[in-house]
Structure formats: structure tokens, C-alpha cells
PDB file of N, CA and C in Angstrom:
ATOM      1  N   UNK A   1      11.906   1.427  -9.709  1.00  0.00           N
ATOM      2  CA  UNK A   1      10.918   0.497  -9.196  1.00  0.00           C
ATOM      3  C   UNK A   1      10.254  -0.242 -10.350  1.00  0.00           C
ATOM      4  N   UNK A   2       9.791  -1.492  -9.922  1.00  0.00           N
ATOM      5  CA  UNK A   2       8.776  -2.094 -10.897  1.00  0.00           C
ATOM      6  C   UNK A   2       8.161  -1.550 -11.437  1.00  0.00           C
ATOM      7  N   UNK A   3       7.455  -2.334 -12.622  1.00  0.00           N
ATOM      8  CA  UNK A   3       6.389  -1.359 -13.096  1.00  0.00           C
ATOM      9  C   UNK A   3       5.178  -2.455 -12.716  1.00  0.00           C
ATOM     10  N   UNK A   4       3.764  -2.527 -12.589  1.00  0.00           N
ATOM     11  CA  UNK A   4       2.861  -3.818 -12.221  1.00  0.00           C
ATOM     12  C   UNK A   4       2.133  -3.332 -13.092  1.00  0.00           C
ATOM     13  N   UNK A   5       1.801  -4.804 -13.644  1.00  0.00           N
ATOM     14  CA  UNK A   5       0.928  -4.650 -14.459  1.00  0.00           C
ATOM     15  C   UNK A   5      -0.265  -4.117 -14.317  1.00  0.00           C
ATOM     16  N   UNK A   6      -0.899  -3.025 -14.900  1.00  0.00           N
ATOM     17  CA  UNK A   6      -2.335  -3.115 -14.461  1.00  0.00           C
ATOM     18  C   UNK A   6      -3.186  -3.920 -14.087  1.00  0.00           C
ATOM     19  N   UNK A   7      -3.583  -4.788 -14.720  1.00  0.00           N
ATOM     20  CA  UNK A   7      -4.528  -6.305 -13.952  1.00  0.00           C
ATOM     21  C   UNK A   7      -3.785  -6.213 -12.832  1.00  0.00           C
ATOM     22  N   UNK A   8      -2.656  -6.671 -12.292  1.00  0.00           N
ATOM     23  CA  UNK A   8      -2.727  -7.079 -11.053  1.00  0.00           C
ATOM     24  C   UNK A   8      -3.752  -6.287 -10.285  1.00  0.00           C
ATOM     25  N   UNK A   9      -4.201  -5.065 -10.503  1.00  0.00           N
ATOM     26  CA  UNK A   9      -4.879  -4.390  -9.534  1.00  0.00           C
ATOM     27  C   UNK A   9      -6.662  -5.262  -9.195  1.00  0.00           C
ATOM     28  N   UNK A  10      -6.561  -5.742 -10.152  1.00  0.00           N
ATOM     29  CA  UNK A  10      -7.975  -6.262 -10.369  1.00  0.00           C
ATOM     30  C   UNK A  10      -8.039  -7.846  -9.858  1.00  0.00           C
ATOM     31  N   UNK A  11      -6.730  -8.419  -9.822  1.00  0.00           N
ATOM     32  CA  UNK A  11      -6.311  -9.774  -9.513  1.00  0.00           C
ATOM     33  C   UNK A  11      -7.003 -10.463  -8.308  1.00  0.00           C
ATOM     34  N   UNK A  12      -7.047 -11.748  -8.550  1.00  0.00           N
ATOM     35  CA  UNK A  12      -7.363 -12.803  -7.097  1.00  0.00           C
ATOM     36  C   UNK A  12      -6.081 -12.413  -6.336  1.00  0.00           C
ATOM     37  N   UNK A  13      -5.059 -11.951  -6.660  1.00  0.00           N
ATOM     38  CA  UNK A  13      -3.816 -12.064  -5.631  1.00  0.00           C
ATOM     39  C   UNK A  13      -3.679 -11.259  -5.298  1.00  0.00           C
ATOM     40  N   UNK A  14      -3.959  -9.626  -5.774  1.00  0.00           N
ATOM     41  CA  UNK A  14      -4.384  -7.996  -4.986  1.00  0.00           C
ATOM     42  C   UNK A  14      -5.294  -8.484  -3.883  1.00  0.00           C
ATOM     43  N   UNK A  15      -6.149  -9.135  -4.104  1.00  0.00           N
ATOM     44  CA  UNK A  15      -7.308  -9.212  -3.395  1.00  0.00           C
ATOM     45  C   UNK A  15      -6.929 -10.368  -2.007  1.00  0.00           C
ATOM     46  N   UNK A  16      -6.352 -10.854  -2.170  1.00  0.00           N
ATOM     47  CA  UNK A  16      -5.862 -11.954  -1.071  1.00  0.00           C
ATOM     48  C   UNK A  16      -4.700 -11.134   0.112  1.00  0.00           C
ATOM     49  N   UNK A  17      -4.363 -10.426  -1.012  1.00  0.00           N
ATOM     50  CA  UNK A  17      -3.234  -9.783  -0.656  1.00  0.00           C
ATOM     51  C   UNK A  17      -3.225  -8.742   0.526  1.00  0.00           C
ATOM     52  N   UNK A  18      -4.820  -7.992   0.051  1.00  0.00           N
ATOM     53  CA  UNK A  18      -4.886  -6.726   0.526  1.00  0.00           C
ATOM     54  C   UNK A  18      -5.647  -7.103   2.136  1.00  0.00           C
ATOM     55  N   UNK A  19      -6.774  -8.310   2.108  1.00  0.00           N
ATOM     56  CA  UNK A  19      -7.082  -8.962   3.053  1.00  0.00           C
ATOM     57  C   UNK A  19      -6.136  -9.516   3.935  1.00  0.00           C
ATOM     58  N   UNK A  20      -5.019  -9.770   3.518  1.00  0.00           N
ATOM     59  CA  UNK A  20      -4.409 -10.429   4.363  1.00  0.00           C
ATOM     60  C   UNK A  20      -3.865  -9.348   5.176  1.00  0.00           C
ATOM     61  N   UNK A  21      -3.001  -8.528   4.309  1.00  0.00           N
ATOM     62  CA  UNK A  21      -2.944  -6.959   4.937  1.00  0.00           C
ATOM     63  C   UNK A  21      -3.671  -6.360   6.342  1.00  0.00           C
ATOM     64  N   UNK A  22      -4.942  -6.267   5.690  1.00  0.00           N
ATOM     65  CA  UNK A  22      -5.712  -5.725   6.611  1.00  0.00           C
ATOM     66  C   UNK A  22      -6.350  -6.636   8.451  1.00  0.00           C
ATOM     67  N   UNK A  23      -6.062  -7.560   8.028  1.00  0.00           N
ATOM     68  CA  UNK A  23      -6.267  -8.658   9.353  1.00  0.00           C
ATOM     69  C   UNK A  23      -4.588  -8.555  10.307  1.00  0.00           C
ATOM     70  N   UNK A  24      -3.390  -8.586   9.473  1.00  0.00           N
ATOM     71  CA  UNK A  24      -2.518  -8.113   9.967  1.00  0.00           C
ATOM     72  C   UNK A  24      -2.326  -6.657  10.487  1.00  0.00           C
ATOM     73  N   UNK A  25      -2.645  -5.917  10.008  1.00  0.00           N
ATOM     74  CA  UNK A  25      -2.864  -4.426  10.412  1.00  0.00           C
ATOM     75  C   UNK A  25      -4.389  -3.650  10.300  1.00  0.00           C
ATOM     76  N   UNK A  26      -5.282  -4.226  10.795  1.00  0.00           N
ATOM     77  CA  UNK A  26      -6.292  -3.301  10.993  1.00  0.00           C
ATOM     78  C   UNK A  26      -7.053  -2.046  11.004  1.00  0.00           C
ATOM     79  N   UNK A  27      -5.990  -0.905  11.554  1.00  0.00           N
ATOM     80  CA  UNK A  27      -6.152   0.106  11.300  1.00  0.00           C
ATOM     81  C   UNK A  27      -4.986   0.929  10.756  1.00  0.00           C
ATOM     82  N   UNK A  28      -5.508   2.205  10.565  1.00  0.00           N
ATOM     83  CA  UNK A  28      -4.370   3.157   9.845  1.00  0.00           C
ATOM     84  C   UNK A  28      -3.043   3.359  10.631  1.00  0.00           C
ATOM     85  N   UNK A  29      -2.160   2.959   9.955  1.00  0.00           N
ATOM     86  CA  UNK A  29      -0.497   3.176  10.611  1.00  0.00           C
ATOM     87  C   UNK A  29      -0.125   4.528  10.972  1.00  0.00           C
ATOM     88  N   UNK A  30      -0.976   5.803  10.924  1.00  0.00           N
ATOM     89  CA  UNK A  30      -0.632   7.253  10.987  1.00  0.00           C
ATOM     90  C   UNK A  30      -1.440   7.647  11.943  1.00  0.00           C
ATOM     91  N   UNK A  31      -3.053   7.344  11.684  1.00  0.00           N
ATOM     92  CA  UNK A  31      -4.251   7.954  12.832  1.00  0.00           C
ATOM     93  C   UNK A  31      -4.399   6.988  13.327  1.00  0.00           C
ATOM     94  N   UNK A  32      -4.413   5.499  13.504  1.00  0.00           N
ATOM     95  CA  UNK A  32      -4.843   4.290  14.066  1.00  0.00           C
ATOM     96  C   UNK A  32      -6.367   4.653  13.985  1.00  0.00           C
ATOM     97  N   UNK A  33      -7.351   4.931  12.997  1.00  0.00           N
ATOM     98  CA  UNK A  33      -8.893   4.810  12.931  1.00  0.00           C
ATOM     99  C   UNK A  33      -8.710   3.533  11.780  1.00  0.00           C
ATOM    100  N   UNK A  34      -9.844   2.772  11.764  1.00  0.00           N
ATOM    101  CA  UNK A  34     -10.053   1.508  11.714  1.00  0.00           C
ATOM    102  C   UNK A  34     -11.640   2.196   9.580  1.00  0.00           C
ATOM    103  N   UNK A  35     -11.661   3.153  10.101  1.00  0.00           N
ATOM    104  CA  UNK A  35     -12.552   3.828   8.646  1.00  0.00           C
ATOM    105  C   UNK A  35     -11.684   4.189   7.496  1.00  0.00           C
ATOM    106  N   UNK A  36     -12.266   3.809   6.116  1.00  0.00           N
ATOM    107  CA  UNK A  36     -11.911   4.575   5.144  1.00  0.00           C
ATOM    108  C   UNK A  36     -10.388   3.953   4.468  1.00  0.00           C
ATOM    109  N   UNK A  37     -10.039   2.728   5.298  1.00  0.00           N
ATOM    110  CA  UNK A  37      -8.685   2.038   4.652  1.00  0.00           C
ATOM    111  C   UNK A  37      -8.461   2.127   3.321  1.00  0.00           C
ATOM    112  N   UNK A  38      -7.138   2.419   2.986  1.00  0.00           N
ATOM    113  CA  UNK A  38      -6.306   1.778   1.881  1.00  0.00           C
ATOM    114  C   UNK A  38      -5.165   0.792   1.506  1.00  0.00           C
ATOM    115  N   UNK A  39      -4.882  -0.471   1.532  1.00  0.00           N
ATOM    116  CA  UNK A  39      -3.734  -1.006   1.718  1.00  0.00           C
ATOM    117  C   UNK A  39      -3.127  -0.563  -0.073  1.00  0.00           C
ATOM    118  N   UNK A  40      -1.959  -0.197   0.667  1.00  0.00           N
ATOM    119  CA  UNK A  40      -0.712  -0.052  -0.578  1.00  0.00           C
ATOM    120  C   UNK A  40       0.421  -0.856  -0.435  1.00  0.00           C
ATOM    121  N   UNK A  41       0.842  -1.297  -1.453  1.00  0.00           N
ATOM    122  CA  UNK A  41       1.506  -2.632  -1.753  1.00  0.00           C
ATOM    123  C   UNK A  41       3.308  -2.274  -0.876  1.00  0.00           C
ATOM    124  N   UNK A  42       3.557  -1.089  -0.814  1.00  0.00           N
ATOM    125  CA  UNK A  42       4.839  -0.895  -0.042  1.00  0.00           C
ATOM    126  C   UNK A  42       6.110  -0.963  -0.820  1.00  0.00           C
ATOM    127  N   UNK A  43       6.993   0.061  -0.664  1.00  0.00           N
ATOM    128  CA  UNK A  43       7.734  -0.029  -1.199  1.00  0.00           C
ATOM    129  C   UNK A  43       9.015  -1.603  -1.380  1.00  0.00           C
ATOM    130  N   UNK A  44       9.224  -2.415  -0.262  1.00  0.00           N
ATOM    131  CA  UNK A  44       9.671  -3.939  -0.283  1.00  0.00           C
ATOM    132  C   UNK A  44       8.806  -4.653  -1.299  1.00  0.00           C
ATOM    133  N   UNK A  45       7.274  -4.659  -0.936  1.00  0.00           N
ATOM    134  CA  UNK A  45       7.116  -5.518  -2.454  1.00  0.00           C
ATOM    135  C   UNK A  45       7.481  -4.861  -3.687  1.00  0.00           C
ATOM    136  N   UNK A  46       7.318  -3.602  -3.869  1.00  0.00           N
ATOM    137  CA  UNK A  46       8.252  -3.844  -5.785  1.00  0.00           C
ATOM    138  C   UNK A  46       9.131  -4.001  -5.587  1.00  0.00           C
ATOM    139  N   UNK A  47      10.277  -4.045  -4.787  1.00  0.00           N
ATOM    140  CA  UNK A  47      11.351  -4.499  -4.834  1.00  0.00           C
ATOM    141  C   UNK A  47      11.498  -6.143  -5.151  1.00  0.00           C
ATOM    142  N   UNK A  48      10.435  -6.877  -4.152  1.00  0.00           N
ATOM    143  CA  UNK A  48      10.530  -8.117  -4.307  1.00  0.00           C
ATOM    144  C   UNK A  48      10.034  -8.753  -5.512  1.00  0.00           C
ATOM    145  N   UNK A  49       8.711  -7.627  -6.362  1.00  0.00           N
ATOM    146  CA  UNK A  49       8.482  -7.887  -7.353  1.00  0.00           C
ATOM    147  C   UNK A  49       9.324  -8.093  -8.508  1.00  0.00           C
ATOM    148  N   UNK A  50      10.316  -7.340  -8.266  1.00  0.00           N
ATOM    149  CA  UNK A  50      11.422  -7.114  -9.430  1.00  0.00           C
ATOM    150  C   UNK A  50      12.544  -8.325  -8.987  1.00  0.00           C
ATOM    151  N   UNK A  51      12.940  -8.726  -7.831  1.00  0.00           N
ATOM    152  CA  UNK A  51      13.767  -9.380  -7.872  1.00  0.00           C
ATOM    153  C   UNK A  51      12.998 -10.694  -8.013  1.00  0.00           C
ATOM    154  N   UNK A  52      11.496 -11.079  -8.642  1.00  0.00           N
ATOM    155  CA  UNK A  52      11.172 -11.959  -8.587  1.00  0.00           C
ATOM    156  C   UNK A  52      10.791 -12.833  -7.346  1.00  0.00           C
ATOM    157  N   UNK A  53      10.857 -11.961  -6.377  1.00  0.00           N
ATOM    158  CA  UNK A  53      10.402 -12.910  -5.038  1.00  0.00           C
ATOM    159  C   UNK A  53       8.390 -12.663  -5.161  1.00  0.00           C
ATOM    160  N   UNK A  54       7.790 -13.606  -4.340  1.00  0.00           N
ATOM    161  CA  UNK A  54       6.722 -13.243  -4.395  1.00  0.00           C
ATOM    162  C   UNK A  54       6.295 -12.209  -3.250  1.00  0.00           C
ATOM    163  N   UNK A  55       5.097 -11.477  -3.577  1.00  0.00           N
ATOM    164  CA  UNK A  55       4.549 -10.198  -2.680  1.00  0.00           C
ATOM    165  C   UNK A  55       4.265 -10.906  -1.307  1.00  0.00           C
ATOM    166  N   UNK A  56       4.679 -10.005  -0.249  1.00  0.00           N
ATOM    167  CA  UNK A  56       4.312 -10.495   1.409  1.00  0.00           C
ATOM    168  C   UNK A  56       3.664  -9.252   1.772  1.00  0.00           C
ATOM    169  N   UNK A  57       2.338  -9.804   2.532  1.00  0.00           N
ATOM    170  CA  UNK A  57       1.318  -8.739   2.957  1.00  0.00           C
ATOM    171  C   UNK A  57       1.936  -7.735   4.337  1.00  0.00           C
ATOM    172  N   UNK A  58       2.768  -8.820   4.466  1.00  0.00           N
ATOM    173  CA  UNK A  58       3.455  -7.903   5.909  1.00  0.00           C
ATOM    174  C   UNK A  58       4.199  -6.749   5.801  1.00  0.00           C
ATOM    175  N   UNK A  59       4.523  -6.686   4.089  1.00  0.00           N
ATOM    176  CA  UNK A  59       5.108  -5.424   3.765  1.00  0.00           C
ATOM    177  C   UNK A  59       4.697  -4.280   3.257  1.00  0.00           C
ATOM    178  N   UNK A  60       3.013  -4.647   3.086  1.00  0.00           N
ATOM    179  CA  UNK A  60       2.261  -3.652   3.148  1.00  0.00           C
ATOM    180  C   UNK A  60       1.769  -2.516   3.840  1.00  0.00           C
ATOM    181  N   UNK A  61       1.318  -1.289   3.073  1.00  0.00           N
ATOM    182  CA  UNK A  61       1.048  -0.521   4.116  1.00  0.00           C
ATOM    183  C   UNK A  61      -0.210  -0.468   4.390  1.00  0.00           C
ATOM    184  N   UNK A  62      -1.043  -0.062   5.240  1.00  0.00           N
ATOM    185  CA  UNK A  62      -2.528  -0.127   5.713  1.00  0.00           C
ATOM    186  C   UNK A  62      -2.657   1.725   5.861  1.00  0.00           C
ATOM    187  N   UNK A  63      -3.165   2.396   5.308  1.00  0.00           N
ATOM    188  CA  UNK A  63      -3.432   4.154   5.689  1.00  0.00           C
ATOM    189  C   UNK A  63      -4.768   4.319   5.045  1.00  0.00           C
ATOM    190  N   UNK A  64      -5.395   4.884   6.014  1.00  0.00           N
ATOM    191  CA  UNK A  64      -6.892   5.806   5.686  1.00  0.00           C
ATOM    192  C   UNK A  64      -6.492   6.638   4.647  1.00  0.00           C
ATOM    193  N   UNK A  65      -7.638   6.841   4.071  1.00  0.00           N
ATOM    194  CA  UNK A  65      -7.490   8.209   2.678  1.00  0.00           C
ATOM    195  C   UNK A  65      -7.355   9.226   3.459  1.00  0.00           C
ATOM    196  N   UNK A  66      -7.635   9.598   4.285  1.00  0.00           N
ATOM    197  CA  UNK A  66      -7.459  11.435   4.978  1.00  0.00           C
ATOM    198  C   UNK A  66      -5.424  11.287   5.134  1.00  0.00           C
ATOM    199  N   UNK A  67      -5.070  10.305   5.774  1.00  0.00           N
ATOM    200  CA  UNK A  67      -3.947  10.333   5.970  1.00  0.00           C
ATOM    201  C   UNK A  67      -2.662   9.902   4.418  1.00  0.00           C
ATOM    202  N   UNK A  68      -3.405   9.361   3.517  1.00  0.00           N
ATOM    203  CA  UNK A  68      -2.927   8.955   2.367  1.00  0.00           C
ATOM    204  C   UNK A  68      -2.715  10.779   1.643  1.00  0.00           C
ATOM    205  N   UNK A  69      -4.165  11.679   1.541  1.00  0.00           N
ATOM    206  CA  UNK A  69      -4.133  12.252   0.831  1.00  0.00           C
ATOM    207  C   UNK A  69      -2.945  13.857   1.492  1.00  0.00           C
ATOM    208  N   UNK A  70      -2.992  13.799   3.071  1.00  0.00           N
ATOM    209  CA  UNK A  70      -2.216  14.271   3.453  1.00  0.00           C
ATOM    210  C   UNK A  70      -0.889  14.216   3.173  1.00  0.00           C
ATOM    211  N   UNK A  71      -0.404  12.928   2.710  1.00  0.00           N
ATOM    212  CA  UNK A  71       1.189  12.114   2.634  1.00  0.00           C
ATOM    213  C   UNK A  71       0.587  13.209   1.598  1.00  0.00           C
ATOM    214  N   UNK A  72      -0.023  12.758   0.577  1.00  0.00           N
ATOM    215  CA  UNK A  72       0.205  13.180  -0.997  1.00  0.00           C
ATOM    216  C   UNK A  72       0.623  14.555  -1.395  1.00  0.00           C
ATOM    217  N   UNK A  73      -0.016  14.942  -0.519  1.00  0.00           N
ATOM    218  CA  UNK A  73      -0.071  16.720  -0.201  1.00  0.00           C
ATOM    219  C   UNK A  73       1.103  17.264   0.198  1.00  0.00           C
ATOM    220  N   UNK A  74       1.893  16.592   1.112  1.00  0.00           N
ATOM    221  CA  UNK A  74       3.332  16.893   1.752  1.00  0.00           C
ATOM    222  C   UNK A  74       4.369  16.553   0.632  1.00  0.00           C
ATOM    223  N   UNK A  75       4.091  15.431  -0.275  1.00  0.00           N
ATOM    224  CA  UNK A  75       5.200  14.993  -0.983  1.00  0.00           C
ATOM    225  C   UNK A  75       5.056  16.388  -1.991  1.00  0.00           C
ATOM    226  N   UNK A  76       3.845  16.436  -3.184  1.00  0.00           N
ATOM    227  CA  UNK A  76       3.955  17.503  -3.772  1.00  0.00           C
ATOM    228  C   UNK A  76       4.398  18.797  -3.299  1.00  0.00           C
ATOM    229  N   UNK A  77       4.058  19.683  -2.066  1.00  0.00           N
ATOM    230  CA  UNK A  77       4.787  20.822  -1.528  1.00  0.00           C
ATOM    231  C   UNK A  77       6.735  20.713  -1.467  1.00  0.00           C
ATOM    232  N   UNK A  78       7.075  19.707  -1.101  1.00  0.00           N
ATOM    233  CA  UNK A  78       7.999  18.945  -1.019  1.00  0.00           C
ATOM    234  C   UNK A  78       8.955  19.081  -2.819  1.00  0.00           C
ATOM    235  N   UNK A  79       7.959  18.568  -3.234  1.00  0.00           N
ATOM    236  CA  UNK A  79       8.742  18.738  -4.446  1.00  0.00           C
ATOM    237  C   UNK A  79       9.063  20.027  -5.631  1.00  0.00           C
ATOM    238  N   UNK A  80       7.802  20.599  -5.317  1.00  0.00           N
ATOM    239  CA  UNK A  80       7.811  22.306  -5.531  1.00  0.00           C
ATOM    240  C   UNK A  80       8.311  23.136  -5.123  1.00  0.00           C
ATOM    241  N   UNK A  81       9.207  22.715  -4.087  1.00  0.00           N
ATOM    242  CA  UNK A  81      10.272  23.444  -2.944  1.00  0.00           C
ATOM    243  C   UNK A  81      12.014  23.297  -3.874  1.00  0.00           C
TER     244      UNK A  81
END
């Protein structure tokens, strides 16, 4: 996968990005609660990042932190297995 630059995180275009995100998907894609969002950039945009296409918000993901930190939790057990 890409690597992104740090700034982007701080960017006018994270920020456009993540809004746009969130008006397209509103709430969390796992619990559907509408509290505590995170949009993550999705695995299609680094792809598109790398092939030079520009980032689409539609390929973002929208997940609450309870459900983010759960993923996180499953992947590590997962990998300790």
C-alpha cells in the first residue's frame, strides 16, 4: 500500500474529504449510531493513491471508535493466532 504523507492528515483535502464522507454515510457502517465517528480513507483510496488517481469519498469508510477499536482488537488476536 501507499505510504501518505503525513500532512495529508492535516490537509484542506483530508478535511473536504472526510466531510464529504460523512454526508454520504452518516452513521457507523457496523452499529449504524450516528456518535463518536471516524472516517478512514479505505483501502481503494491507497490504491488509487498509488495509481495516481485522485481520492473518492465514496470509498471511504465511516466507523465509530467503539466499533474501530473492536476491528482493532480482532485483527491483533487474529494475528497472535
Amino acid at each position: 500500500m501507499a505510504i501518505i504523507d503525513p500532512a495529508f492528515w492535516q490537509s484542506e483535502e483530508w478535511q473536504k474529504l472526510q466531510a464529504e464522507a460523512l454526508r454520504i454515510q452518516p452513521v457507523c457502517e457496523v452499529c449504524g449510531t450516528a456518535e463518536d465517528l471516524v472516517v478512514r480513507l479505505g483501502n481503494m483510496n491507497f490504491r488509487r493513491r498509488e495509481a495516481g488517481l485522485p481520492l473518492d469519498s465514496h470509498f471511504c469508510r465511516v466507523i465509530c471508535n467503539s466499533c474501530l477499536r473492536e476491528r482493532q482488537m480482532a485483527t491483533l488476536v487474529r494475528a497472535r493466532q
